[in-house]
Every structure is written in structure tokens, then in C-alpha cells.
N, C-alpha and C. Protein backbone atom coordinates (compact mmCIF):
# COMPACT_ATOMS: atom_id res chain seq x y z
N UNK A 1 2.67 16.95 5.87
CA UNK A 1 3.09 16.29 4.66
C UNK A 1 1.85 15.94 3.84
N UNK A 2 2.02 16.36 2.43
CA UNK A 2 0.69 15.97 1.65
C UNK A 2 0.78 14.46 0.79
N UNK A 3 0.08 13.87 0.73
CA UNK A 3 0.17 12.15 0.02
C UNK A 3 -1.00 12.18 -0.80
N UNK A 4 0.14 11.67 -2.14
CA UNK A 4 -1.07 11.35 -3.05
C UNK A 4 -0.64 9.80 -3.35
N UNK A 5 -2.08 8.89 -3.40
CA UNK A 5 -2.24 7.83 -3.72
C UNK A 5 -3.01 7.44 -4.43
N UNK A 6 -2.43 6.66 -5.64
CA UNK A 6 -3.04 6.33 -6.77
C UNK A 6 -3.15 4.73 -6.87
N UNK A 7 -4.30 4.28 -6.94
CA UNK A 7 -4.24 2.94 -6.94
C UNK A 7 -4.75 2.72 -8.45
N UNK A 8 -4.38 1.68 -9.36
CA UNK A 8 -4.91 1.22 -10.95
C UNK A 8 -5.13 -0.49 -10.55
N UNK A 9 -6.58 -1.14 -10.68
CA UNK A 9 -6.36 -2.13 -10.10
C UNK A 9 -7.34 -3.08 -11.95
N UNK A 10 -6.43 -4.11 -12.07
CA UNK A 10 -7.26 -4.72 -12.90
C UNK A 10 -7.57 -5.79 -12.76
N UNK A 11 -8.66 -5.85 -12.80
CA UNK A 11 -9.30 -7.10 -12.34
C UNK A 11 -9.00 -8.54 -13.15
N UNK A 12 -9.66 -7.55 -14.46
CA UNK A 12 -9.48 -8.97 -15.78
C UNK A 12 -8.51 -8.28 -16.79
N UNK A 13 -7.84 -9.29 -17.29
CA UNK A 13 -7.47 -8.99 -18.79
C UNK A 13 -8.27 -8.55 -19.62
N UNK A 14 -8.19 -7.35 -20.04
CA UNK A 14 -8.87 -6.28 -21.56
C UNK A 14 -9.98 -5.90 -21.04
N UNK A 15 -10.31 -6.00 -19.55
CA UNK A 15 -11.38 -5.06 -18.92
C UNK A 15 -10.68 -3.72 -18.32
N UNK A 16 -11.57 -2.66 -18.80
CA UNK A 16 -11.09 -1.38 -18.36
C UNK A 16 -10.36 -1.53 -16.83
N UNK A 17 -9.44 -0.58 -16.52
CA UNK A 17 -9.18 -0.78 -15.21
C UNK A 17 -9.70 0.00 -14.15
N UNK A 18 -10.22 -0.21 -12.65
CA UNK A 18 -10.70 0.60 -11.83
C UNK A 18 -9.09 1.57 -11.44
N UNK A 19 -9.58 3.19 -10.69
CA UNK A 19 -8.63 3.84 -10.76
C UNK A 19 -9.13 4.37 -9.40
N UNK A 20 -8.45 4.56 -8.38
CA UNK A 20 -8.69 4.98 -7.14
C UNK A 20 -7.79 6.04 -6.75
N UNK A 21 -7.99 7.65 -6.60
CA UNK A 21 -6.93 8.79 -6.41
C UNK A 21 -7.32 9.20 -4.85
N UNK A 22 -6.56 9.51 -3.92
CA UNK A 22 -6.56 9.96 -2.79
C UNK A 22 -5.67 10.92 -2.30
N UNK A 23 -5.98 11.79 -2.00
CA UNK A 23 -5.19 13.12 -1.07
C UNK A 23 -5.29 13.17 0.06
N UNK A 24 -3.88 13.06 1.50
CA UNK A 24 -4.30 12.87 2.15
C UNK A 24 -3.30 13.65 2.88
N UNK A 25 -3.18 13.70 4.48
CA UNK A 25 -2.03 14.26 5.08
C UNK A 25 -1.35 13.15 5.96
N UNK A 26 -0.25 13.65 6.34
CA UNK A 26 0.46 12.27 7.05
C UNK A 26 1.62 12.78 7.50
N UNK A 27 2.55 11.53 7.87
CA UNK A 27 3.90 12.06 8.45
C UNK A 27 5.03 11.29 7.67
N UNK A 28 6.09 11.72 7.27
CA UNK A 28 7.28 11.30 6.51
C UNK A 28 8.40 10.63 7.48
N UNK A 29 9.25 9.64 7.64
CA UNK A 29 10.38 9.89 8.49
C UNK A 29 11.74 8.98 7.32
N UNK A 30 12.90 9.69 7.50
CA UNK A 30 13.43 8.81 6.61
C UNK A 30 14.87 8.03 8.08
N UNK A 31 14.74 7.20 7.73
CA UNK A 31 15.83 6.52 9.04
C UNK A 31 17.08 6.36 8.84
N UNK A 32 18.07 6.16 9.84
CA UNK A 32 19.62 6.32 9.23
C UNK A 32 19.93 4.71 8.43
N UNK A 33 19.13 4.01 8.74
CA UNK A 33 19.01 2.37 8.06
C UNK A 33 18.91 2.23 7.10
N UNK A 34 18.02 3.62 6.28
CA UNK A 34 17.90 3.58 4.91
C UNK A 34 16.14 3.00 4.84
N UNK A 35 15.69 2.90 5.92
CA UNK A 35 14.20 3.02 6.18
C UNK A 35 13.55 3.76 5.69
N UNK A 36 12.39 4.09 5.39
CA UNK A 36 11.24 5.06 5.38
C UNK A 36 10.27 4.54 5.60
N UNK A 37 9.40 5.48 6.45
CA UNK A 37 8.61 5.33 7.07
C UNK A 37 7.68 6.61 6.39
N UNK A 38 6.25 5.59 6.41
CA UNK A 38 4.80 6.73 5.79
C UNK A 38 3.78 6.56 6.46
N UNK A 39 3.27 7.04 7.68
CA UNK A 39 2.07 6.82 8.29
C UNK A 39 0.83 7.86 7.64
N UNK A 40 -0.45 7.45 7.68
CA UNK A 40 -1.49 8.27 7.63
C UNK A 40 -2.44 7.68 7.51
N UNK A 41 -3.63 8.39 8.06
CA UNK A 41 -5.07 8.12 8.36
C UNK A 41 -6.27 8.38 7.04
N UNK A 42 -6.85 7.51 6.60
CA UNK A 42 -8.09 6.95 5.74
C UNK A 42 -9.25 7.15 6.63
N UNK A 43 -10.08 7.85 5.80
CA UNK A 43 -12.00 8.02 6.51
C UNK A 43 -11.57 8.60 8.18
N UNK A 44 -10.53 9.83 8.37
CA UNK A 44 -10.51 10.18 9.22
C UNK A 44 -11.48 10.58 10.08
N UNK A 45 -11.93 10.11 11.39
CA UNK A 45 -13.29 10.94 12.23
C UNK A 45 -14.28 10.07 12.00
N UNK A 46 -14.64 8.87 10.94
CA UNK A 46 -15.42 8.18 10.46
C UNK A 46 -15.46 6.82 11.09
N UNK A 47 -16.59 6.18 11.55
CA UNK A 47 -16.37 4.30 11.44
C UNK A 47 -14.85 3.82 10.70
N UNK A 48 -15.31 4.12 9.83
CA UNK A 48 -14.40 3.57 8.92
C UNK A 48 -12.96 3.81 8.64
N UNK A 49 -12.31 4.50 9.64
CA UNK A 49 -11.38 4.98 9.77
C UNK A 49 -10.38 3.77 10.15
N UNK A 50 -9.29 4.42 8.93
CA UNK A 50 -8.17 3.18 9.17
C UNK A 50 -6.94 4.08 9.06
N UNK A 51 -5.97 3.50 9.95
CA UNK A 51 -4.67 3.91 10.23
C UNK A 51 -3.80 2.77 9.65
N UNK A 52 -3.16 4.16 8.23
CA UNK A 52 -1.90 2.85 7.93
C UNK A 52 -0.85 3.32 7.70
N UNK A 53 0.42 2.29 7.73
CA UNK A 53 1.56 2.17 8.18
C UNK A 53 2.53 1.83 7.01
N UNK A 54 3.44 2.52 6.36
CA UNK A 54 4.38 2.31 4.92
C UNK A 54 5.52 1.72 5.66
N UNK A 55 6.08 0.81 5.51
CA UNK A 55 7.76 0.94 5.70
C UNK A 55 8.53 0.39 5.00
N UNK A 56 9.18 1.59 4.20
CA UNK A 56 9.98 1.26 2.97
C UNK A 56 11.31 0.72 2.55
N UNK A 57 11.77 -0.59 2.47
CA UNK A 57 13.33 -0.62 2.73
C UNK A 57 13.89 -0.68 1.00
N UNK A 58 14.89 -1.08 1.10
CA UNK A 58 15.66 -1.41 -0.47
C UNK A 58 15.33 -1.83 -1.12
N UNK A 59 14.99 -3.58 -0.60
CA UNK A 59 14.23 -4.65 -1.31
C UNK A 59 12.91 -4.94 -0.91
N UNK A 60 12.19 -4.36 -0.24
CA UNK A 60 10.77 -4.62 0.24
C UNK A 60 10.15 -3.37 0.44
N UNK A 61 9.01 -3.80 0.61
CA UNK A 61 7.73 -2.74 1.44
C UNK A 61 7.01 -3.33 2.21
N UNK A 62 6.59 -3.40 3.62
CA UNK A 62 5.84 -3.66 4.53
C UNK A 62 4.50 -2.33 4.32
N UNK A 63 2.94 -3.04 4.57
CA UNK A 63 2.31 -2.19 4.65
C UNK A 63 1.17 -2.60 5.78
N UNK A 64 0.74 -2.15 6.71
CA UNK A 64 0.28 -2.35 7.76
C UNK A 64 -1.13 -1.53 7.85
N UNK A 65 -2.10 -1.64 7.92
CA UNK A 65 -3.41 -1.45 7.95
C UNK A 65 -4.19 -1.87 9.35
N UNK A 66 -4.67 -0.77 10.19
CA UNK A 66 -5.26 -0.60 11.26
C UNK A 66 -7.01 -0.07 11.20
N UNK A 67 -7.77 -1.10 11.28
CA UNK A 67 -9.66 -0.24 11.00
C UNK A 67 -10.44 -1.29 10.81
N UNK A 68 -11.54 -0.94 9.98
CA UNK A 68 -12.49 -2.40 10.02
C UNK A 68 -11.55 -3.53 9.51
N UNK A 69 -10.84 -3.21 8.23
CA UNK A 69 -10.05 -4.70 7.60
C UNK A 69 -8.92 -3.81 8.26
N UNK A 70 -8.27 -5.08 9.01
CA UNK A 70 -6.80 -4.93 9.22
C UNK A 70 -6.13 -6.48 8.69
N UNK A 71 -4.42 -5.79 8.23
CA UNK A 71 -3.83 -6.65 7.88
C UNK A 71 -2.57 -6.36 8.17
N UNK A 72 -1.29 -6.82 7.45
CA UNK A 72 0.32 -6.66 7.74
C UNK A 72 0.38 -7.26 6.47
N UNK A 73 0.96 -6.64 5.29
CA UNK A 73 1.57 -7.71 4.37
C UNK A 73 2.84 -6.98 3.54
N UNK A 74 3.72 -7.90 3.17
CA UNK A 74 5.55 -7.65 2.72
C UNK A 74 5.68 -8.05 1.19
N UNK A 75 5.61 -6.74 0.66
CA UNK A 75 5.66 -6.84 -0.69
C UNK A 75 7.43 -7.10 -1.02
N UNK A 76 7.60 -8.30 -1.66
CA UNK A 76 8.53 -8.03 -2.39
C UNK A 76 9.02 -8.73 -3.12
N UNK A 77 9.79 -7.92 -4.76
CA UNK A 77 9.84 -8.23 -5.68
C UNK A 77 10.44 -9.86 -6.10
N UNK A 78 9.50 -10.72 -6.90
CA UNK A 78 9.63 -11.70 -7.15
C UNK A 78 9.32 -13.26 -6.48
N UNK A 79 8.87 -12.12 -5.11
CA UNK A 79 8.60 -13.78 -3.88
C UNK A 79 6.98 -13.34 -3.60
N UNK A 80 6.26 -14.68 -3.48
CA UNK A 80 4.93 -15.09 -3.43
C UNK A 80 4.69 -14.78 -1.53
N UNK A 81 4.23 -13.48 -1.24
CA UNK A 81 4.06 -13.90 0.50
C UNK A 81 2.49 -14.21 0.98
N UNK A 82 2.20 -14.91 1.86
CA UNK A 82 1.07 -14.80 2.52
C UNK A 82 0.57 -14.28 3.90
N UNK A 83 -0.21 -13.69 4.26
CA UNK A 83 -0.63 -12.89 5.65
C UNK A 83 -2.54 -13.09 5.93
N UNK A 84 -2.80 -12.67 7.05
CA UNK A 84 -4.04 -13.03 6.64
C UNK A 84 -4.82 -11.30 7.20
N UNK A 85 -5.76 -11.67 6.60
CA UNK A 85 -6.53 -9.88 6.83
C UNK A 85 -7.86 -10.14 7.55
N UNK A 86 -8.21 -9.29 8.82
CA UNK A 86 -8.90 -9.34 9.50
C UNK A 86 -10.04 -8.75 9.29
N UNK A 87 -11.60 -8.84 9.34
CA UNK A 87 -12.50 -8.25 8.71
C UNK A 87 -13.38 -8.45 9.64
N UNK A 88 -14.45 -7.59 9.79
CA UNK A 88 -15.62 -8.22 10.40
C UNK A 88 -16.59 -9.00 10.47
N UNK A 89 -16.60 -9.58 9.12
CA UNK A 89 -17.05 -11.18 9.25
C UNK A 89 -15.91 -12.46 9.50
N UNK A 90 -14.73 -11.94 9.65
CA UNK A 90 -13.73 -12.98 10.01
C UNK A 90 -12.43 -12.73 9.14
N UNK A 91 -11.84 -13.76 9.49
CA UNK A 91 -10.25 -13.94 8.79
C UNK A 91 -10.11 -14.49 7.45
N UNK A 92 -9.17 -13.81 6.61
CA UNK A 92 -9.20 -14.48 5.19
C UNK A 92 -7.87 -14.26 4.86
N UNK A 93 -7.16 -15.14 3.79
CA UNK A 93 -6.10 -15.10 3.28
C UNK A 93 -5.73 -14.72 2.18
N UNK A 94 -4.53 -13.87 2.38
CA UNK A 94 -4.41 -13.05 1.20
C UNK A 94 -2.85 -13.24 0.98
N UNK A 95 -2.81 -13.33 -0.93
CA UNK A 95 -1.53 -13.81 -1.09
C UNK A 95 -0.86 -13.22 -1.79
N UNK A 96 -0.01 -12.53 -2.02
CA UNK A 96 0.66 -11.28 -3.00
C UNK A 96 1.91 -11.75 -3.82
N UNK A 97 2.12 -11.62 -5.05
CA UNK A 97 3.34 -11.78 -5.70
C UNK A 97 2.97 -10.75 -6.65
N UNK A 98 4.76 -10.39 -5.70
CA UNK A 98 5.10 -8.22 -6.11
C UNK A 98 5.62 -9.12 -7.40
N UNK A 99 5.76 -7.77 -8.33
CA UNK A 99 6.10 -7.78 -9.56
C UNK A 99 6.75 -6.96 -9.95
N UNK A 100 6.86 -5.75 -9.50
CA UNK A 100 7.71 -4.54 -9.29
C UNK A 100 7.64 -3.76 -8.14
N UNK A 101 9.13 -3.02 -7.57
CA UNK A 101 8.84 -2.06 -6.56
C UNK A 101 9.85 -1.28 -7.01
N UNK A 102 9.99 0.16 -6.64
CA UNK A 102 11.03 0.80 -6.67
C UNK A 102 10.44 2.25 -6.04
N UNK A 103 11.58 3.34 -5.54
CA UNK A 103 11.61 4.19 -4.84
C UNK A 103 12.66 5.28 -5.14
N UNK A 104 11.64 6.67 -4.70
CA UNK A 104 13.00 7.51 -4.85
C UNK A 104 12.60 8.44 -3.86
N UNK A 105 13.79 9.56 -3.48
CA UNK A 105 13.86 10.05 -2.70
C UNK A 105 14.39 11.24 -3.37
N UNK A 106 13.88 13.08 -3.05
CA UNK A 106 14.88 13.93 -3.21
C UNK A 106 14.43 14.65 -1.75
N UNK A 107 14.38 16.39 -1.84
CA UNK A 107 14.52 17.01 -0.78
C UNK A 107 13.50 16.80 -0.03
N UNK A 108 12.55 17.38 -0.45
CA UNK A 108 11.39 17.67 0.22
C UNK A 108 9.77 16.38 -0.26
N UNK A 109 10.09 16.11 -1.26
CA UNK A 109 9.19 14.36 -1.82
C UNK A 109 9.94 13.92 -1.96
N UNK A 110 9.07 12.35 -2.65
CA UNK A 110 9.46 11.08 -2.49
C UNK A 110 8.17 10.66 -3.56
N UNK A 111 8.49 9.13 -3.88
CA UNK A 111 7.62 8.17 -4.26
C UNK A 111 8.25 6.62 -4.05
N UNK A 112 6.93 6.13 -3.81
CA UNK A 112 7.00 4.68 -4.20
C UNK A 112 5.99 4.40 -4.86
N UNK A 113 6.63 3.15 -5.81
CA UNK A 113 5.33 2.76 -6.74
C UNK A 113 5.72 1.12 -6.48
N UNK A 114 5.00 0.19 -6.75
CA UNK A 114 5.25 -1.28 -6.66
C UNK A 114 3.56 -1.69 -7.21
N UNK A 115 3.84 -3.35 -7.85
CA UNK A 115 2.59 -3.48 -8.61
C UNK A 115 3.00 -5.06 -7.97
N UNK A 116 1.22 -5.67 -8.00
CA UNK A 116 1.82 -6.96 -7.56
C UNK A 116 0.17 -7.85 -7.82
N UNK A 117 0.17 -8.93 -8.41
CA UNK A 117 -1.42 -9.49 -8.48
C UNK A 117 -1.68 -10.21 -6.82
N UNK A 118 -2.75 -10.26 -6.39
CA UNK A 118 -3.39 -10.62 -4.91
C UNK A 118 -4.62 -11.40 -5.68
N UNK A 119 -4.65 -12.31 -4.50
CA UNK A 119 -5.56 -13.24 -4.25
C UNK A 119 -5.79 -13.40 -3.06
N UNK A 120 -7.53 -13.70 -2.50
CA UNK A 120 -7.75 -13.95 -1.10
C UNK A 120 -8.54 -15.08 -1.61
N UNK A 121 -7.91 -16.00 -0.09
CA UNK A 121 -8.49 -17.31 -0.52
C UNK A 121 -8.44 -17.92 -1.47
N UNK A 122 -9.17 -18.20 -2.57
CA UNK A 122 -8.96 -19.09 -3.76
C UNK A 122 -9.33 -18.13 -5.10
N UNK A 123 -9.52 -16.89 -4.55
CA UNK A 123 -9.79 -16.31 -5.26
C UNK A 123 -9.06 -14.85 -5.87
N UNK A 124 -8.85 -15.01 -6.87
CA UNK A 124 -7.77 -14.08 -7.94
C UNK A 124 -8.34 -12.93 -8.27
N UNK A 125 -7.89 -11.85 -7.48
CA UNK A 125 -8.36 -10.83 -7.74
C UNK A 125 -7.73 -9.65 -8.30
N UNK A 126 -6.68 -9.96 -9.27
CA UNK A 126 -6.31 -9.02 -10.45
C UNK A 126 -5.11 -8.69 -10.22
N UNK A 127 -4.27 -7.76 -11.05
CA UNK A 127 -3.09 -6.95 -10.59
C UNK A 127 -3.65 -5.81 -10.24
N UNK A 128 -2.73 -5.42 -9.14
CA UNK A 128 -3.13 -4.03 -8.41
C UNK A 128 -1.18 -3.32 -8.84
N UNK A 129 -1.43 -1.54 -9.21
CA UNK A 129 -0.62 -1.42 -9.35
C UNK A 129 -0.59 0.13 -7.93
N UNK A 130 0.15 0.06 -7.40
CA UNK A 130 0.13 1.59 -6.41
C UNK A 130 1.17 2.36 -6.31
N UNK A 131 0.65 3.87 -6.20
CA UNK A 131 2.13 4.71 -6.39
C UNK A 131 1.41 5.55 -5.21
N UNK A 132 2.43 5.94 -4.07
CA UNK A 132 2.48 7.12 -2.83
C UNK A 132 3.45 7.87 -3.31
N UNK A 133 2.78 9.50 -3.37
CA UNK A 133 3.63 10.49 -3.30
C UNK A 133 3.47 11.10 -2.41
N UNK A 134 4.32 11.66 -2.38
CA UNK A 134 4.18 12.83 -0.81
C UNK A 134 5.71 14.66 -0.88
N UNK A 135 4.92 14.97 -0.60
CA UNK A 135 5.53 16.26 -0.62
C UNK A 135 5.47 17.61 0.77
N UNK A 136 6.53 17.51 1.54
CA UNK A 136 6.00 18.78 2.35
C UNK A 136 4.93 19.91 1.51
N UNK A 137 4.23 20.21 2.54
CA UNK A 137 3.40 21.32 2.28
C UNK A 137 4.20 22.81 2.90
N UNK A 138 3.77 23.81 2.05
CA UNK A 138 4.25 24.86 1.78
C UNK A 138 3.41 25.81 3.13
């Protein structure tokens, strides 16, 4: 399965925005629950290699992050959640209020997109907006 991930993250109001594109491979599963599930591997073979975890329901997104920063956090629309993210200088808190999510599904792709501003600790670090696509490969 091929995944494209686009991250648009803005930091400040009327400052250009940073833009982060990634191509990657992974695995799709869609569940009879109405689940989906998106696993795949970041800085594969590398230190820095992180294994992460999508799971997509109706009203939420869980996203799970395995590597130097690990975390668990539950995006969803309109509620403020907190989780904390693990790093190698220690633990910090990170606080998300989604602002949009939505999803679609046809044969062979999919997308999700959801946007949501984060803060760790006391500190406000912008709206982040993210879209996963994914498409069997041919």
C-alpha cells in the first residue's frame, strides 16, 4: 500500500506555513466495526525510526507513535484531549483541540484529513492541518 502524507503546520498567524510531504509504504485494514486501521514505518532502518499506528473510527482518530518521541493521542472533533509524549529528555504534555476530521473510503484508496491546534506544556504551537492518502500499488 502506498501513503501519502501531507502535513501544513502554522505556527503563527500571517506567517508563511511549514509544509511537510511524505511517501511511504504500509498496510491498510478496513474492519467490520467500521474501523480503519493505517500502520507504517518513518526513518525506516534508521535510529530514528518510528512505527505508527492510524485508527480511524466515525467520530475520532487515534494516532499512536512508536521511536525516539512516542505518544497515543485521540483526535476528536470539538473536544480538548490531553496525553503525554515520551522523548528522550523526558515526558511532556501535549494538548489537542481537533477542529475538523473527516474520511472517505472507495475501492482501492482512501483519505483522512483532520486539522487541530496543539500545545505542549504551556506552550502553543500552532494549527497543524494533516491529510493520509493511500492507494494499493499496482
Amino acid at each position: 500500500m502506498k501513503i501519502h502524507i501531507r502535513s501544513v503546520i502554522q505556527h503563527e498567524v500571517g506567517q508563511e506555513p511549514e509544509v511537510i510531504e511524505q511517501a511511504l509504504t504500509g498496510r491498510f485494514e478496513a474492519k467490520e466495526n467500521g474501523e480503519w486501521s493505517l500502520k507504517y514505518k518513518e526513518y525506516e532502518g534508521t535510529p530514528e525510526e518510528v512505527f505508527t499506528s492510524v485508527r480511524s473510527f466515525e467520530g475520532q482518530i487515534t494516532i499512536s507513535r512508536q521511536g525516539p518521541v512516542s505518544y497515543r493521542q485521540t483526535y476528536c472533533p470539538g473536544k480538548k484531549v490531553e496525553s503525554i509524549v515520551h522523548t528522550p529528555a523526558g515526558k511532556t504534555e501535549m494538548e489537542v483541540t481537533t477542529l475538523s476530521y473527516q474520511r472517505r473510503l472507495e475501492e482501492a484508496e482512501g483519505e483522512i484529513q483532520f486539522s487541530f491546534m496543539l500545545s505542549m506544556g504551556s506552550q502553543d504551537l500552532g494549527k497543524y492541518q494533516l491529510s493520509l492518502k493511500w492507494m494499493e500499488e499496482k
